[in-house]
Protein backbone atom coordinates (compact mmCIF):
# COMPACT_ATOMS: atom_id res chain seq x y z
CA UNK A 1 -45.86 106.55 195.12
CA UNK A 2 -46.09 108.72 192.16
CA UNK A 3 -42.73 110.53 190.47
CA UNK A 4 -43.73 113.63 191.05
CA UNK A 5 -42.90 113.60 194.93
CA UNK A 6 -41.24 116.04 196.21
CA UNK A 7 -37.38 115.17 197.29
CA UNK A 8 -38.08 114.91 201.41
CA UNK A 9 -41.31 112.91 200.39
CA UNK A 10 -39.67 110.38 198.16
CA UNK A 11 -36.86 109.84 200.95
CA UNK A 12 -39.49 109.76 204.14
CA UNK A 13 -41.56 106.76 202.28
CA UNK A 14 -38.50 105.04 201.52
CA UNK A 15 -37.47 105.37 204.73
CA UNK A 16 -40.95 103.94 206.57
CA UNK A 17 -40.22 100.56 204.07
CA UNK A 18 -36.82 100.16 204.96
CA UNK A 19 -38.21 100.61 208.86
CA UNK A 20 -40.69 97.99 208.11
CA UNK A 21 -38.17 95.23 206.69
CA UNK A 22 -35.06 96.18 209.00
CA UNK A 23 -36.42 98.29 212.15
CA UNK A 24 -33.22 98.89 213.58
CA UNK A 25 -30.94 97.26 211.14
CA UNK A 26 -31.75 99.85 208.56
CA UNK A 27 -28.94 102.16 209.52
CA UNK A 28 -26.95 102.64 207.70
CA UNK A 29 -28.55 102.66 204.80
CA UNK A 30 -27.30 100.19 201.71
CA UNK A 31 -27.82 103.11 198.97
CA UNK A 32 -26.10 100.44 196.25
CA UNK A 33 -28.71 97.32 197.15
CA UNK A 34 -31.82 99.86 198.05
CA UNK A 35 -31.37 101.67 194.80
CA UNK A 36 -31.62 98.84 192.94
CA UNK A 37 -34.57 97.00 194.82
CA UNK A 38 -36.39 100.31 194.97
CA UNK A 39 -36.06 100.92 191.28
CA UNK A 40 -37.47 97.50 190.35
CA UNK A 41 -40.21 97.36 192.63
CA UNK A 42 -41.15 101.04 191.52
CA UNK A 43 -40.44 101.07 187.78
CA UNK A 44 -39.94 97.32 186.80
CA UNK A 45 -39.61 98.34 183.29
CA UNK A 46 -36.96 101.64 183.53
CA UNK A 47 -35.07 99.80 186.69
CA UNK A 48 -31.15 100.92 188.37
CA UNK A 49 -29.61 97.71 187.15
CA UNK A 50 -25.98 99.05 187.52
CA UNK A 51 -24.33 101.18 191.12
CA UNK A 52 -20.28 100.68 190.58
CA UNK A 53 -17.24 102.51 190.70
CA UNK A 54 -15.98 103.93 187.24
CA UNK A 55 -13.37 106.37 185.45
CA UNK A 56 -15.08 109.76 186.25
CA UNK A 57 -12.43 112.21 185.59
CA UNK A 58 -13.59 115.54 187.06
CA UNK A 59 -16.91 114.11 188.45
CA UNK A 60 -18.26 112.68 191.71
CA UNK A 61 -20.86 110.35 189.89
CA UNK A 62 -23.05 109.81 186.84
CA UNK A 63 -26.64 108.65 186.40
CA UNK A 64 -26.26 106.93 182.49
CA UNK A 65 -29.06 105.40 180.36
CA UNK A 66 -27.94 102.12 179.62
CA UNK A 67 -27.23 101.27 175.89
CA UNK A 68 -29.12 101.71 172.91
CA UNK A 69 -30.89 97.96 172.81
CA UNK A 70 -31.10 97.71 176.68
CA UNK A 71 -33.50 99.12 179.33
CA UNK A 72 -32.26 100.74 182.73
CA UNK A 73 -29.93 102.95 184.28
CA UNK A 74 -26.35 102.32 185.87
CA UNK A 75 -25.25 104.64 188.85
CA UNK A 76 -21.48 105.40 189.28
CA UNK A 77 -18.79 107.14 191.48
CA UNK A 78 -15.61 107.79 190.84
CA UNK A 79 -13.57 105.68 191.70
CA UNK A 80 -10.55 107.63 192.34
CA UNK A 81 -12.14 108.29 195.62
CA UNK A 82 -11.22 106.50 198.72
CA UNK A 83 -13.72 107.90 201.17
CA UNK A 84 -17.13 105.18 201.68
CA UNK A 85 -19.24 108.31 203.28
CA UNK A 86 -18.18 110.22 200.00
CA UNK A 87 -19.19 107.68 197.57
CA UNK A 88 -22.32 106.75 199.72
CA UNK A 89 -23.46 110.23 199.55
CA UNK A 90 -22.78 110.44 196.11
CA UNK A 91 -25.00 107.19 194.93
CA UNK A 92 -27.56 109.32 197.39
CA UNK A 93 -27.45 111.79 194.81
CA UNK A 94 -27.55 109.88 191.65
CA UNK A 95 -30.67 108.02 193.24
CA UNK A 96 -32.00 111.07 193.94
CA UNK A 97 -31.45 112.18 190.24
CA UNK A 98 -33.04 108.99 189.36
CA UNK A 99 -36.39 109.16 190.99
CA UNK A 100 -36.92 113.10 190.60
CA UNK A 101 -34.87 114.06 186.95
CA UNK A 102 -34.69 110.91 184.49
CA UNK A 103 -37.79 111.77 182.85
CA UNK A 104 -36.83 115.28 181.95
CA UNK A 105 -33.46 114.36 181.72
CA UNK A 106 -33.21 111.08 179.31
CA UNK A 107 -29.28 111.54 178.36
CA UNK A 108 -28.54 111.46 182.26
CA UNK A 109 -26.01 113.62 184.41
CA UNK A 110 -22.49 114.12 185.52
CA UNK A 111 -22.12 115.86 188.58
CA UNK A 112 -18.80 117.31 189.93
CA UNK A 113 -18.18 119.00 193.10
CA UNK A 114 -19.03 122.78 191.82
CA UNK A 115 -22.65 121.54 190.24
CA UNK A 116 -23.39 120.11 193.65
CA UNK A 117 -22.25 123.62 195.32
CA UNK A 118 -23.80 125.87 193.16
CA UNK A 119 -28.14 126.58 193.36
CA UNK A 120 -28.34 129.35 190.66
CA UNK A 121 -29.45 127.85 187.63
CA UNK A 122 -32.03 125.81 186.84
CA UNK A 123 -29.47 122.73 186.51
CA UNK A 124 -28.19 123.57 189.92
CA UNK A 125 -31.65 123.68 191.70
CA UNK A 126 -31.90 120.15 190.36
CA UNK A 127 -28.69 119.15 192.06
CA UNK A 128 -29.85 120.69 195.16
CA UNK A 129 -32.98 118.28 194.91
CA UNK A 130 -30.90 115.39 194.58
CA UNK A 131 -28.91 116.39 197.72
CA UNK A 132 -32.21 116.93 199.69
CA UNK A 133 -33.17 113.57 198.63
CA UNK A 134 -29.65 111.84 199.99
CA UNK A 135 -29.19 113.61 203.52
CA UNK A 136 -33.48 112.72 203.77
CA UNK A 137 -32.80 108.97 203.10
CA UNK A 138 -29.27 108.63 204.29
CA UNK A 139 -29.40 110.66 207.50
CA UNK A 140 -33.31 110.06 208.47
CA UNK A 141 -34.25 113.20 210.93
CA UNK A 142 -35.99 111.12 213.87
CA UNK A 143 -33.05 108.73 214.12
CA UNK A 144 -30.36 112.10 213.57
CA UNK A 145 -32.38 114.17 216.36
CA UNK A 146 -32.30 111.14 218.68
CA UNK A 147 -27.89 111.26 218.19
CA UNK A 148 -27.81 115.18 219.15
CA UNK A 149 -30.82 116.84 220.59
CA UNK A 150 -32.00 120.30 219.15
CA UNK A 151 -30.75 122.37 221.86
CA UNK A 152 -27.13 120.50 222.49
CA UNK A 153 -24.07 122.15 221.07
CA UNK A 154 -22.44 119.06 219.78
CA UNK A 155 -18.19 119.30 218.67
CA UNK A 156 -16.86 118.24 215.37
CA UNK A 157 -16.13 114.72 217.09
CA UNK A 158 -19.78 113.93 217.70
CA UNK A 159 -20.93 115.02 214.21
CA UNK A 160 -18.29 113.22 213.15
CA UNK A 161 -19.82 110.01 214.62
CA UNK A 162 -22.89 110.61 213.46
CA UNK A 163 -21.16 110.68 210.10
CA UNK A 164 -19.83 106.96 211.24
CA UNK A 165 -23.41 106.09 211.43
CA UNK A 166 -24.77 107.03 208.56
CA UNK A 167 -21.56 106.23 206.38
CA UNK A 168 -21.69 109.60 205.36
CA UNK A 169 -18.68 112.73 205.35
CA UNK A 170 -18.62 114.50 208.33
CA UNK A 171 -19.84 117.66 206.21
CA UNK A 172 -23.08 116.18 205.15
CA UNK A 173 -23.57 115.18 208.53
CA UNK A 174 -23.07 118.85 209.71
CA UNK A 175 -24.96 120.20 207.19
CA UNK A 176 -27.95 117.75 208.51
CA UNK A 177 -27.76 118.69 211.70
CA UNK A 178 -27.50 122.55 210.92
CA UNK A 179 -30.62 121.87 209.20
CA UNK A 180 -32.63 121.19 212.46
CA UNK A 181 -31.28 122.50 215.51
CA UNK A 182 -32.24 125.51 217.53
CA UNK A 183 -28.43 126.74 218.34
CA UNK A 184 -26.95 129.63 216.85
CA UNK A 185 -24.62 127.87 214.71
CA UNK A 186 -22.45 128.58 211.42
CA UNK A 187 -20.27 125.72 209.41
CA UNK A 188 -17.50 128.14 207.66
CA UNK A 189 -15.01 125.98 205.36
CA UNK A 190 -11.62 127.84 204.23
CA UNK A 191 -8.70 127.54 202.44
CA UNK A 192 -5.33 129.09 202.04
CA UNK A 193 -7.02 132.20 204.49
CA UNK A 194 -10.21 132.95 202.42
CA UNK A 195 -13.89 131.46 203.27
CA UNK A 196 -14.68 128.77 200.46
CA UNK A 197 -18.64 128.47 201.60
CA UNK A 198 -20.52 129.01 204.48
CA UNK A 199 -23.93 127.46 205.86
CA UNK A 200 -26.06 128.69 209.04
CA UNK A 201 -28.39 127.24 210.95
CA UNK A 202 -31.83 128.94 210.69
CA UNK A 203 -31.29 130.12 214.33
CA UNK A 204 -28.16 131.91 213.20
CA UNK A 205 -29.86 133.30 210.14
CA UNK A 206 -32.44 134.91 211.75
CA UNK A 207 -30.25 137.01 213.89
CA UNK A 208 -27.98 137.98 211.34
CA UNK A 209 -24.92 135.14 211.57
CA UNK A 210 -24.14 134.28 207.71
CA UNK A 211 -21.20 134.38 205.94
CA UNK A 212 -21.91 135.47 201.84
CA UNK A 213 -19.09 133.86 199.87
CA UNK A 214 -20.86 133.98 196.09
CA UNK A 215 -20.36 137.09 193.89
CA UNK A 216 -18.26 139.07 196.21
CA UNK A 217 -14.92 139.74 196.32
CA UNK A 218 -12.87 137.05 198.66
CA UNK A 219 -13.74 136.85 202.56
CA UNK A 220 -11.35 136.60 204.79
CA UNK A 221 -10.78 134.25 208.12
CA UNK A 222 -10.18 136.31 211.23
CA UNK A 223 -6.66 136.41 211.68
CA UNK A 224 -7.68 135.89 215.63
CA UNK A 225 -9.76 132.55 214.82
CA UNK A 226 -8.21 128.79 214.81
CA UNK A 227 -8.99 128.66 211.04
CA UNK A 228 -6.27 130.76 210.44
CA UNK A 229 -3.83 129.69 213.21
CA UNK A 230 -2.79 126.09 212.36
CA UNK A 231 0.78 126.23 213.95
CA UNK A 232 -1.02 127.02 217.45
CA UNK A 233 -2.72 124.25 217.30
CA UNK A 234 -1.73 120.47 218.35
CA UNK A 235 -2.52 117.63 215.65
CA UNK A 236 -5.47 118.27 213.15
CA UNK A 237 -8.17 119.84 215.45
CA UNK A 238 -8.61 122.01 218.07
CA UNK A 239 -11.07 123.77 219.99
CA UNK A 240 -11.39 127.77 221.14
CA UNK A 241 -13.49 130.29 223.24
CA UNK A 242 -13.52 133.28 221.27
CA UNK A 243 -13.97 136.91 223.21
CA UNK A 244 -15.90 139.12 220.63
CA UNK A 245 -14.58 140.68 218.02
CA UNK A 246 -13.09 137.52 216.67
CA UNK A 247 -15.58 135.65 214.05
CA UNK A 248 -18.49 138.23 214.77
CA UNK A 249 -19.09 141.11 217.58
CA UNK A 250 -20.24 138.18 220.33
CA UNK A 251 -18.50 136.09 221.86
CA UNK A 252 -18.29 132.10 219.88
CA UNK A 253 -17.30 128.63 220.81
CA UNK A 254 -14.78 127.45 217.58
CA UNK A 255 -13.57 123.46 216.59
CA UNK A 256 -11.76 123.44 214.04
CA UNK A 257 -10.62 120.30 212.03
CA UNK A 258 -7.49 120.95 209.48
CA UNK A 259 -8.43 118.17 206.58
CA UNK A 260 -4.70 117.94 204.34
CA UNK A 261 -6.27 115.08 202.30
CA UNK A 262 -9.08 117.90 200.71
CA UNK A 263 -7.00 120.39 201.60
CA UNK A 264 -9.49 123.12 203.24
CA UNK A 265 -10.45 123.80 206.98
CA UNK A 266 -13.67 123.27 208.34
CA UNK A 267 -14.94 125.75 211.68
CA UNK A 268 -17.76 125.05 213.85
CA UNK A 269 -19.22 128.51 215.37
CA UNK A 270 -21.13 127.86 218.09
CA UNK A 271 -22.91 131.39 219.42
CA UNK A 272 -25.44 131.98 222.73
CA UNK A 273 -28.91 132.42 222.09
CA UNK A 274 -30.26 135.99 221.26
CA UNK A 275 -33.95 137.07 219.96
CA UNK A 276 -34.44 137.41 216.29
CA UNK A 277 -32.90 140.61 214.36
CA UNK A 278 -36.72 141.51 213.75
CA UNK A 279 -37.39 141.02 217.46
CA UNK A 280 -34.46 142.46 218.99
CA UNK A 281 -35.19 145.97 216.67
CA UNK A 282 -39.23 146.12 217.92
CA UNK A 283 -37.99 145.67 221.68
CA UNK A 284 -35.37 148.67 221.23
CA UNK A 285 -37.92 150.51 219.54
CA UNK A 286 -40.17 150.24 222.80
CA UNK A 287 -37.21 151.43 225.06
């Protein structure tokens, strides 16, 4: 191993060591004790000696240089939060930050919510890396696409226990999954009536199905979906078959989970197959 690996790489040959020394048992992964054995192994004399909880106001976590005198880094969440697949995925990150960024990086980083959701800059493209690097090692493909095939269309319920498995939230565990299946599929999170962010699966990309939420004026939730119809709906979740017209101009499965503690909504679009936009327009054209 050399630290200039790219994110998926250092995560993958992580992952075939902790196969080798746990086979089954590796799952979930122990981000706090792998960090650290990782780190020493790698770079005995620039090792994670610290992972803990800490007083982060306005951050998820920190990767710190430890004190002038001392050798090392220390890894910290906040801990103001309550959720384990939060915090694991957030030591993902800082791990990732560890292995990829120190170097360029000496003084270290604090990374809140709105770093990790924003790719722009330089500095965000970094946090991106570091979130590549935690769903790779946290939420290893083989293992994810043996949980939910690539052609299943799987509810918020099983996502949410592959979350379970992996100790991660149930959004990084959707945002895995989008990552690999062949479904037409679109994670849209909202609050107070307005998309926040949306991701598609490539599948859903390809033929059109995205949702652009940064440097536009507000988008709003179909006043016909479940996002936006709480009171109809019994508990904290629900589920829908949408006629068109509702999301998009096809017809979509919707589940819908209402989350008060983070107070936003999360839908799950589920849409039939169709050919590529590209595709679709060449096979008119021969009509």
């Amino acid at each position: 191993m050399t630290e200039t690996l790219s994110p998926t790489r250092w995560a993958n040959d992580i992952s075939i060591i902790l196969r080798t020394v746990l086979g089954a048992e590796r799952i979930p992964v122990n981000i706090q004790v792998v960090a650290k054995e990782i780190s020493q192994i790698k770079f005995p004399d620039d090792p994670i000696t610290v992972v803990r909880g800490d007083v982060l106001p306005g951050f998820e976590g920190s990767l710190s240089p430890a004190p002038p005198g001392k050798v090392g880094w220390g890894i910290f969440y906040n801990n103001g939060f309550t959720s384990k697949g939060r915090i694991n995925f957030t030591l993902g990150h800082e791990f990732g930050h560890y292995l990829l960024h120190r170097k360029a990086y000496p003084k270290g980083f604090q990374c809140s919510n709105e770093d990790m959701a924003s790719w722009e800059s330089e500095y965000a493209q970094i946090e991106q890396q570091a979130n590549v690097f935690a769903a790779n090692l946290l939420m290893p493909l083989d293992d994810f696409r043996e949980q939910i095939g690539v052609r299943l269309r799987p509810s918020l319920d099983d996502l949410g226990s592959c979350g379970d498995r992996y100790q991660v939230s149930l959004i990084a565990a959707i945002l895995r999954w989008l990552q690999y299946t062949e479904r037409r599929s679109v994670l849209v999170v909202s609050r107070d009536g307005f998309i926040l962010w949306a991701r598609s699966s490539s599948a859903a990309m390809k033929t059109g199905l995205l949702y652009r939420t940064r440097n536009r004026p507000p988008v709003e939730i179909p006043p016909l979906s479940l996002a936006a119809q709480k009171n109809s709906v019994i508990g904290h979740a629900g589920e829908a078959e949408h006629d068109s017209g509702v999301w998009r101009n096809e017809p979509c499965k919707e589940f819908v989970l209402y989350s008060d503690q983070y107070d936003f909504t999360i839908s799950l679009l589920h849409f039939d197959d169709a050919l590529p936009y590209w595709e679709a327009r060449a096979k008119a054209d021969l009509l």
